[in-house]
N, C-alpha and C. Protein backbone atom coordinates (compact mmCIF):
# COMPACT_ATOMS: atom_id res chain seq x y z
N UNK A 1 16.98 11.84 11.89
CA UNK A 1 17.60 10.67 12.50
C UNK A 1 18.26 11.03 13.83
N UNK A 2 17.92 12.09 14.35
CA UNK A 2 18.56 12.44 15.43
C UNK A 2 17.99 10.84 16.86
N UNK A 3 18.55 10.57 17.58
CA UNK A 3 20.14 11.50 17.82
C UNK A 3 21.25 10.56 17.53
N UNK A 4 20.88 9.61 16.19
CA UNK A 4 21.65 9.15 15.82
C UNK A 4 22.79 10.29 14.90
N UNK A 5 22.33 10.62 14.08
CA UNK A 5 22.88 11.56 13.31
C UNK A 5 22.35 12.99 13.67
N UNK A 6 23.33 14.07 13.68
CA UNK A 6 23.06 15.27 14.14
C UNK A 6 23.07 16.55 12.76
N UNK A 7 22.01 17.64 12.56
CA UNK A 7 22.59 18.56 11.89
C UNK A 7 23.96 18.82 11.84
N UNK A 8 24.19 18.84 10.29
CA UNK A 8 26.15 19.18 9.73
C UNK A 8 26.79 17.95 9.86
N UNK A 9 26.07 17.12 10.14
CA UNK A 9 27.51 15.70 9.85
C UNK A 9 27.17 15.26 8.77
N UNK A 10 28.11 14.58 8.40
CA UNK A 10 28.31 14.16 7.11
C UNK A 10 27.68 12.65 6.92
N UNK A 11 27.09 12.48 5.78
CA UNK A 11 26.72 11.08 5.41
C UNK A 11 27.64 10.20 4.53
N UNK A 12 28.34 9.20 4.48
CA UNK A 12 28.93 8.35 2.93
C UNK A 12 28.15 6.95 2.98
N UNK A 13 27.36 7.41 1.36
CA UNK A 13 26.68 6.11 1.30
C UNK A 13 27.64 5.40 -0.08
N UNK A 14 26.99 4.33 0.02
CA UNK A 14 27.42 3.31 -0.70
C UNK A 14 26.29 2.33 -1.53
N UNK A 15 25.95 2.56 -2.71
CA UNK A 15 25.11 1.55 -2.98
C UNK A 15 26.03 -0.16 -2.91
N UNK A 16 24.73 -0.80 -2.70
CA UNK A 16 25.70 -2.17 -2.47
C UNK A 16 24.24 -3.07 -2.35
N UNK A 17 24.21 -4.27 -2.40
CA UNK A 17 23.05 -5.45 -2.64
C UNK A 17 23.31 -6.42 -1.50
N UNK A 18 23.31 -5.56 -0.12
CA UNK A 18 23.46 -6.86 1.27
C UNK A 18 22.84 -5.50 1.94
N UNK A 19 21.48 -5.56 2.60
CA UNK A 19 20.87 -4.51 3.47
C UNK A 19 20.17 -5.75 4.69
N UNK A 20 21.04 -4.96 5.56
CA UNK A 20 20.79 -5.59 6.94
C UNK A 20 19.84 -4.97 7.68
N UNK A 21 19.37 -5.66 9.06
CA UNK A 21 18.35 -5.37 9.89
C UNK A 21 19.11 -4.22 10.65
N UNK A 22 18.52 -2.66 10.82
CA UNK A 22 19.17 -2.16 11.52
C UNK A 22 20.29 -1.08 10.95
N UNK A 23 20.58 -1.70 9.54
CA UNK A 23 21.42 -0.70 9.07
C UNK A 23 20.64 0.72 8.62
N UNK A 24 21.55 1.83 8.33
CA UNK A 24 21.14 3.76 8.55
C UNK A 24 21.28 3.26 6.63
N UNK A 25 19.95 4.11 6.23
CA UNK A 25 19.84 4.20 4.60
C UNK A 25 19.73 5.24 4.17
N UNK A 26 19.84 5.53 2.88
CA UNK A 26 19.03 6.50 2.19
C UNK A 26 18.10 6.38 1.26
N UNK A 27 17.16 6.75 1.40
CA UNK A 27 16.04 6.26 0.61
C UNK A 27 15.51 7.50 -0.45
N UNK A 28 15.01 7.27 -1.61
CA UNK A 28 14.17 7.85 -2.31
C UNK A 28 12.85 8.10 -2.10
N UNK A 29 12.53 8.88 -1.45
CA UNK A 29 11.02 9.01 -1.33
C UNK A 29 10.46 10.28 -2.18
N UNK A 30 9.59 10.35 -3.34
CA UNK A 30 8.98 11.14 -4.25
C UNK A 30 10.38 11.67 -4.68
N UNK A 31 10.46 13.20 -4.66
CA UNK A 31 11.48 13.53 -5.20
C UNK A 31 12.68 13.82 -4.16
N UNK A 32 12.57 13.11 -3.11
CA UNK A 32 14.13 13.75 -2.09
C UNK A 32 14.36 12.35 -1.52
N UNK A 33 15.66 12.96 -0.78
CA UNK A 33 15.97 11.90 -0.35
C UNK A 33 16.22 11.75 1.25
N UNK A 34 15.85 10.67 1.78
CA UNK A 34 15.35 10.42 3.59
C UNK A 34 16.16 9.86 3.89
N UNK A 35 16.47 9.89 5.47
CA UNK A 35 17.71 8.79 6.02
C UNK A 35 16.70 8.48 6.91
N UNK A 36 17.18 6.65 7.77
CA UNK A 36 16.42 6.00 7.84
C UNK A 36 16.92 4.83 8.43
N UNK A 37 16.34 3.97 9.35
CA UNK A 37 17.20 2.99 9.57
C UNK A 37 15.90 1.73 9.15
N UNK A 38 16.52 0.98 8.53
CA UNK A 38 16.15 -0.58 8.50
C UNK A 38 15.29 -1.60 9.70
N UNK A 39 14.15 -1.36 9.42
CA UNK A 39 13.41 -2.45 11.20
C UNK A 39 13.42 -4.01 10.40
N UNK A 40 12.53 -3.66 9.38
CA UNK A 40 12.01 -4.62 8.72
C UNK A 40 12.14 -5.21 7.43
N UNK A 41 12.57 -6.36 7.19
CA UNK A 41 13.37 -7.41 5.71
C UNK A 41 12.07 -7.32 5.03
N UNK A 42 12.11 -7.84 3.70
CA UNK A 42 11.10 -8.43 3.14
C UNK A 42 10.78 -9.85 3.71
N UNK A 43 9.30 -10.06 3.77
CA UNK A 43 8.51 -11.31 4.70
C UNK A 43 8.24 -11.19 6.13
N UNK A 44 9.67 -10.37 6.48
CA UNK A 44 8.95 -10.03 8.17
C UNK A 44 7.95 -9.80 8.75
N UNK A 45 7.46 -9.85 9.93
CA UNK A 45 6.65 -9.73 10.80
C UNK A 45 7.38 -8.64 11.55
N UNK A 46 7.04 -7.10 11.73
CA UNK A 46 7.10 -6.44 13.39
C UNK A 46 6.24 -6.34 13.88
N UNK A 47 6.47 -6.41 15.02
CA UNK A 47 5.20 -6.09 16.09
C UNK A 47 5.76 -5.07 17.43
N UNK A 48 5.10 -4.20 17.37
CA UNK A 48 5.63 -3.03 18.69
C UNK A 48 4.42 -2.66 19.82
N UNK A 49 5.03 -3.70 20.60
CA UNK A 49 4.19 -3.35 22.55
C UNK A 49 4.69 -2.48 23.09
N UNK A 50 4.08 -1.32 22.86
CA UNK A 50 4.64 -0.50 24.04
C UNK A 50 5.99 -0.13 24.17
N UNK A 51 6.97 0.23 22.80
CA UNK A 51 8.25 0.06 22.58
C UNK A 51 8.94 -0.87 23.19
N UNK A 52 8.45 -1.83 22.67
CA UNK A 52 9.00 -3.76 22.59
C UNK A 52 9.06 -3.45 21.36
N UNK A 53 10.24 -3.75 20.20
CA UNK A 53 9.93 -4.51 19.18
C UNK A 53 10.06 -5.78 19.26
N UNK A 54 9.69 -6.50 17.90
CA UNK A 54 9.55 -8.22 17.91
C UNK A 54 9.59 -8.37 16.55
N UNK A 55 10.61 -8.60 16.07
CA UNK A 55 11.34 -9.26 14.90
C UNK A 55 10.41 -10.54 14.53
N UNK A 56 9.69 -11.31 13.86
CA UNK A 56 9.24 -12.23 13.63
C UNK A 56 9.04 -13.51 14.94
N UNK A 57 8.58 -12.28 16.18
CA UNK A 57 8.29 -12.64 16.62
C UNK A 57 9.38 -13.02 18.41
N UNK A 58 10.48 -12.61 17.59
CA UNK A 58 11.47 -12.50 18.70
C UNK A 58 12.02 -10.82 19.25
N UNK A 59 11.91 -10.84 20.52
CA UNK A 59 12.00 -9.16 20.95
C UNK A 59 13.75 -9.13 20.80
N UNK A 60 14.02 -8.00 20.13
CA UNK A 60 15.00 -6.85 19.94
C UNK A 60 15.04 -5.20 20.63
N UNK A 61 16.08 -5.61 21.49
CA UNK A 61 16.49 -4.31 21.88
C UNK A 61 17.09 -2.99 20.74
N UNK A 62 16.40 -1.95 20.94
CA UNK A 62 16.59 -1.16 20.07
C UNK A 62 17.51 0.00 20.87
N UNK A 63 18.75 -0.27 21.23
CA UNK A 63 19.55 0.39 21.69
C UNK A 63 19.84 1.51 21.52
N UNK A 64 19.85 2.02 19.83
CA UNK A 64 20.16 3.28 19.45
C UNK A 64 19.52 3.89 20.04
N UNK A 65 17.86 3.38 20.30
CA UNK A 65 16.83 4.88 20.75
C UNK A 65 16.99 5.06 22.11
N UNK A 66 17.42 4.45 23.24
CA UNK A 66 17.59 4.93 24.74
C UNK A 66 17.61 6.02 25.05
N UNK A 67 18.62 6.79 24.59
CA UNK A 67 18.98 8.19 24.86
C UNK A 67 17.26 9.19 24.68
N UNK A 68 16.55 8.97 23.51
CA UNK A 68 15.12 9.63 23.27
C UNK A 68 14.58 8.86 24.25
N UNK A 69 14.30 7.49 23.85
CA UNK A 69 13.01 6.71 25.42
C UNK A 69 13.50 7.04 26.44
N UNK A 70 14.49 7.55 26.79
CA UNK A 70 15.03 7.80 28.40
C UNK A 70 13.74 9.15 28.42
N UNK A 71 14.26 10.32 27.52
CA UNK A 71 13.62 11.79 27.52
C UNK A 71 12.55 11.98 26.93
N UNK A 72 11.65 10.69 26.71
CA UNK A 72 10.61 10.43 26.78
C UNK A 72 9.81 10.51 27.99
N UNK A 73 10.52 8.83 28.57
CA UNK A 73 10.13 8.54 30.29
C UNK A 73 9.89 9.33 30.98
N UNK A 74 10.61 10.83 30.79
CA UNK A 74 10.68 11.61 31.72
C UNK A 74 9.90 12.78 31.45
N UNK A 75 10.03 13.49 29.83
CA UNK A 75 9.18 14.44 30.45
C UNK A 75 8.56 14.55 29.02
N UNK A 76 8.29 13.70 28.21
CA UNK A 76 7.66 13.49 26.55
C UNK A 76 8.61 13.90 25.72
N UNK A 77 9.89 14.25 26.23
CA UNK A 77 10.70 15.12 25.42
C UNK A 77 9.95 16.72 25.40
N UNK A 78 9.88 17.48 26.01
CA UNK A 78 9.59 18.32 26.03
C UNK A 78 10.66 19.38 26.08
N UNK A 79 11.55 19.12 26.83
CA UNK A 79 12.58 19.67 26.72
C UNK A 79 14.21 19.57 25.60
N UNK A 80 13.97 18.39 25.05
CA UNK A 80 14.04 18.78 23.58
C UNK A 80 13.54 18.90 22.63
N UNK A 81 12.49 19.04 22.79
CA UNK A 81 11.32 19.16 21.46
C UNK A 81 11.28 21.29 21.94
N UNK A 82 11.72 21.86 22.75
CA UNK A 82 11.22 22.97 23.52
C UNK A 82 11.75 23.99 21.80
N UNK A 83 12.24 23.88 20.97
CA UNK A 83 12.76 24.79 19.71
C UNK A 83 11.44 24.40 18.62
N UNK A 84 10.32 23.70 18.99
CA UNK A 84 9.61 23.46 18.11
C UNK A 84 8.21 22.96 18.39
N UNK A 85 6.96 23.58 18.63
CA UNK A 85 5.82 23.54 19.58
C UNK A 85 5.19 22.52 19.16
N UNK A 86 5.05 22.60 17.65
CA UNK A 86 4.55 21.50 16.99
C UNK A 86 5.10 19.80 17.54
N UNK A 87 5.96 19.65 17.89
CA UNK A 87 6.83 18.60 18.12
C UNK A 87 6.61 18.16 19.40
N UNK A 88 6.50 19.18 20.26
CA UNK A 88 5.88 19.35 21.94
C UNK A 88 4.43 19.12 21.16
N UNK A 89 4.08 19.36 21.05
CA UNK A 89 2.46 19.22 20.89
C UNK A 89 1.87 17.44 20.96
N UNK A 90 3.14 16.97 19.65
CA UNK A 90 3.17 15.51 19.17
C UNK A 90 3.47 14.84 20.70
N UNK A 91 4.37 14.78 21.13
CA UNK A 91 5.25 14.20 21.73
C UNK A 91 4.32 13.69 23.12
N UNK A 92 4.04 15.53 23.41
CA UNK A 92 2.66 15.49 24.83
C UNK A 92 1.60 14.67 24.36
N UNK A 93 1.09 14.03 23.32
CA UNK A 93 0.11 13.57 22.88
C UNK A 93 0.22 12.01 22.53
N UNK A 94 1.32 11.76 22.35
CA UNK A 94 2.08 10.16 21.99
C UNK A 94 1.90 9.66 23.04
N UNK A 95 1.20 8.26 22.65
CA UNK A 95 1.28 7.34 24.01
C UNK A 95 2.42 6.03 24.42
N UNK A 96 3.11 6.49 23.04
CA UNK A 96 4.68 5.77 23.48
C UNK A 96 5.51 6.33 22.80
N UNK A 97 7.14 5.86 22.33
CA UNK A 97 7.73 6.56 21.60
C UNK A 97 7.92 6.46 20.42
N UNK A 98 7.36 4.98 19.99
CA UNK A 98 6.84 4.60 18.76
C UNK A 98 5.62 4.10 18.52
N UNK A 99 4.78 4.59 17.56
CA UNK A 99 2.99 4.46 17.45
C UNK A 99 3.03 4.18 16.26
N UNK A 100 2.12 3.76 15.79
CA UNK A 100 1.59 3.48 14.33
C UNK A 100 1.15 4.46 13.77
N UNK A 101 0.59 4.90 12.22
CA UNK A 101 0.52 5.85 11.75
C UNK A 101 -0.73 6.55 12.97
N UNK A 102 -1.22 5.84 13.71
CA UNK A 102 -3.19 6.41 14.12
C UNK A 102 -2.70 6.48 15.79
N UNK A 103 -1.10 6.09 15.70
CA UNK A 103 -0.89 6.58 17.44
C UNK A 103 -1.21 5.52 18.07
N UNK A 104 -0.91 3.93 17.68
CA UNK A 104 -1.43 3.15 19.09
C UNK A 104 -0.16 2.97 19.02
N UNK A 105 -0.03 2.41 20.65
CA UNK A 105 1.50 1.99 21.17
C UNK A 105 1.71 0.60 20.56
N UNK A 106 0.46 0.32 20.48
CA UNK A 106 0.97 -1.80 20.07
C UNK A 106 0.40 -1.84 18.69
N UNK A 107 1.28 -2.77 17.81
CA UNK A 107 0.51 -2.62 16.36
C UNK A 107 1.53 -3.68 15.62
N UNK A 108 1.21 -4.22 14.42
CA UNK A 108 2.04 -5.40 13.87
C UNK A 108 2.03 -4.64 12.17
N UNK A 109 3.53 -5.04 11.85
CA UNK A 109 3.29 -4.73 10.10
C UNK A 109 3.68 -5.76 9.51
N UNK A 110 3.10 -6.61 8.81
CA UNK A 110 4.18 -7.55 7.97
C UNK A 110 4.70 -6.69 6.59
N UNK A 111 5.83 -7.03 6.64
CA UNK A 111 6.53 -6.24 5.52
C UNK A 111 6.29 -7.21 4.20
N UNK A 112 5.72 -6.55 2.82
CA UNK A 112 5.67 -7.59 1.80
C UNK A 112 7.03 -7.83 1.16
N UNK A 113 6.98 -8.70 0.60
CA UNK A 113 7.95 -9.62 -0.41
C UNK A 113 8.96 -8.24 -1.28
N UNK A 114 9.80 -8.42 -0.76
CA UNK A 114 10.81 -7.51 -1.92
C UNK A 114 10.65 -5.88 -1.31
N UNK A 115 10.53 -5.57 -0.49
CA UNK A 115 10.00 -4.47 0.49
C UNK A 115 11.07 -4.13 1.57
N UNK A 116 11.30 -3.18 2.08
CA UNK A 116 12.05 -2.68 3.42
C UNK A 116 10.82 -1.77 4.52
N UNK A 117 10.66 -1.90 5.41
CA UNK A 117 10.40 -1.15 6.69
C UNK A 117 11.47 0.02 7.12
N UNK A 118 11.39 1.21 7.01
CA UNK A 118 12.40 1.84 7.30
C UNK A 118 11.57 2.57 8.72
N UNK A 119 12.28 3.18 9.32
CA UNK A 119 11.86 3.85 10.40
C UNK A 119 13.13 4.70 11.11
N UNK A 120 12.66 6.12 11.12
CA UNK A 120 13.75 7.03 11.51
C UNK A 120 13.50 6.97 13.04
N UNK A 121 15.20 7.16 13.72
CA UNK A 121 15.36 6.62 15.00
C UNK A 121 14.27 8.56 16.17
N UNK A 122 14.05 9.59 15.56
CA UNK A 122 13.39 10.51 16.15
C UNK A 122 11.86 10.02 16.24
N UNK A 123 11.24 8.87 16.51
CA UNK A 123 10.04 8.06 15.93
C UNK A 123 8.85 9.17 16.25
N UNK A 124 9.13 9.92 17.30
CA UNK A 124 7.91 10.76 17.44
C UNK A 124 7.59 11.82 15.98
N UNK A 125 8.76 12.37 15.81
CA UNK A 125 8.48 13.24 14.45
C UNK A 125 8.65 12.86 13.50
N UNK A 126 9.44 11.42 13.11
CA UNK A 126 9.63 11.07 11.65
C UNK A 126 8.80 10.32 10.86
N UNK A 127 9.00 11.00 9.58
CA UNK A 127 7.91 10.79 8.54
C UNK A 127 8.79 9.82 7.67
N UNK A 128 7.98 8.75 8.02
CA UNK A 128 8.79 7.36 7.49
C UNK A 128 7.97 5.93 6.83
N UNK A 129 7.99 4.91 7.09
CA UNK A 129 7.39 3.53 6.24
C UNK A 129 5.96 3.71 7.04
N UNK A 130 5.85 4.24 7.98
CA UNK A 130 4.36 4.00 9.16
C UNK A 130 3.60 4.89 7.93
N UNK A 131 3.99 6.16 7.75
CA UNK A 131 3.22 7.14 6.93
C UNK A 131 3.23 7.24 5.63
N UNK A 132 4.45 6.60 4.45
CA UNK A 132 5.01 7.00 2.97
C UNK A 132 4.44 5.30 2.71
N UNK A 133 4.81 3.90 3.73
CA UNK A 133 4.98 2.53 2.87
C UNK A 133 5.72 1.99 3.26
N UNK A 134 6.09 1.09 2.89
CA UNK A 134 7.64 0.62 2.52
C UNK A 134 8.19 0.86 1.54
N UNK A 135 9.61 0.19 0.84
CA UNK A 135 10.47 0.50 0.64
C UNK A 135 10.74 -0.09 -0.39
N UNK A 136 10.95 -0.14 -2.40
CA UNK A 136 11.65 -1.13 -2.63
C UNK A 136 12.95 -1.36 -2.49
N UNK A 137 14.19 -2.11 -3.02
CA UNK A 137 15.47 -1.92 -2.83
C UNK A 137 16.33 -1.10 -3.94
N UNK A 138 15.77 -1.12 -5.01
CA UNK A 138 16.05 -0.30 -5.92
C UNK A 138 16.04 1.32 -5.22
N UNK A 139 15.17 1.44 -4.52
CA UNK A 139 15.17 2.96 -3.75
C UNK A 139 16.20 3.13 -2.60
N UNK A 140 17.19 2.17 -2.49
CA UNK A 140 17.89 2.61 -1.58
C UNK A 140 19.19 2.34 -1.42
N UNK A 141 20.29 3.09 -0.24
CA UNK A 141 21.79 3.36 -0.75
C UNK A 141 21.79 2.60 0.88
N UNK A 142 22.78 2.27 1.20
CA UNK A 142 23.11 2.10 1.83
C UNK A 142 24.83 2.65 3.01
N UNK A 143 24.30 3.79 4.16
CA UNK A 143 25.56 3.88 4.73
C UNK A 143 26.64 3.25 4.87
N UNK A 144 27.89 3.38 5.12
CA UNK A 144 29.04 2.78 5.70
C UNK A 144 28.56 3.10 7.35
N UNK A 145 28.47 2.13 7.62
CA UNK A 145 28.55 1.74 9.37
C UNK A 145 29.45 2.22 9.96
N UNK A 146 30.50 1.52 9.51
CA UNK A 146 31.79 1.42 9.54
C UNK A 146 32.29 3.41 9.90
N UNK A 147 32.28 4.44 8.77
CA UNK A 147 32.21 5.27 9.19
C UNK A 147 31.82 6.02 10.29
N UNK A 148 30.92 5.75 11.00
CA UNK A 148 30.30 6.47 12.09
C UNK A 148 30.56 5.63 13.36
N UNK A 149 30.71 4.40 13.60
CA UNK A 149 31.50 3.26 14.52
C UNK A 149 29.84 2.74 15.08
N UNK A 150 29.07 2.37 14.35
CA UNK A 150 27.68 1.84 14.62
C UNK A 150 27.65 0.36 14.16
């Protein structure tokens, strides 16, 4: 989840039955557990141009990620990806900063009925709803916001 969340900080989740667009989760995936932020409700529509998202159809600024699409823009992230070749490899090869599992920049998911879209805010390296699914709600905790001032 970088660079929302950094190695050594601390997480407090909270299970709770109100999961918002956008909120940081924890999810169950096979046997561990993933952090993750929320794109997509059950019934939604996303659609991503070229890192545009579009909420059912209405575009949302995805603020958290600036800081990466900035060091994207500029040099694929290469220079923070530079501790990990594999990652440089991805990154030099991405044709935006969020792709679909097959790498196109533009692509639509409707999320099914009773389902979450999760998507980790590092989009070039994270292994998330594009690659595992979605989400049911039973599989997931939900952060305190509130804690981290998000």
């Amino acid at each position: 989840m970088d660079p929302t969340l950094a190695n050594g900080e601390h997480l407090i989740v909270v299970k709770t039955s109100s999961i918002k667009h956008f909120d940081i989760v924890v999810a169950t995936e096979g046997n561990k557990n993933i952090v993750k932020r929320v794109i997509g409700m059950p019934g939604d529509t996303i659609t991503y141009e070229n890192d545009m998202l579009s909420i059912n159809g209405k575009k949302v600024n995805e603020t958290y990620l600036k800081q990466y699409k900035d060091k994207f823009a500029k040099d694929k992230l290469q220079k923070t990806y530079a501790y990990n070749q594999y990652f440089q490899e991805l990154a030099s090869q991405s044709t935006a900063f969020t792709t679909d599992e097959q790498g196109k920049a533009s692509f639509t998911i409707k999320v099914p009925k009773g389902r979450y879209l999760l998507l980790g805010d590092d989009r070039i390296v994270s292994k998330d709803s594009r690659h595992v699914g979605t989400f049911a709600k039973t599989r997931l905790s939900v952060k305190l916001n509130s804690a981290f001032g998000l």
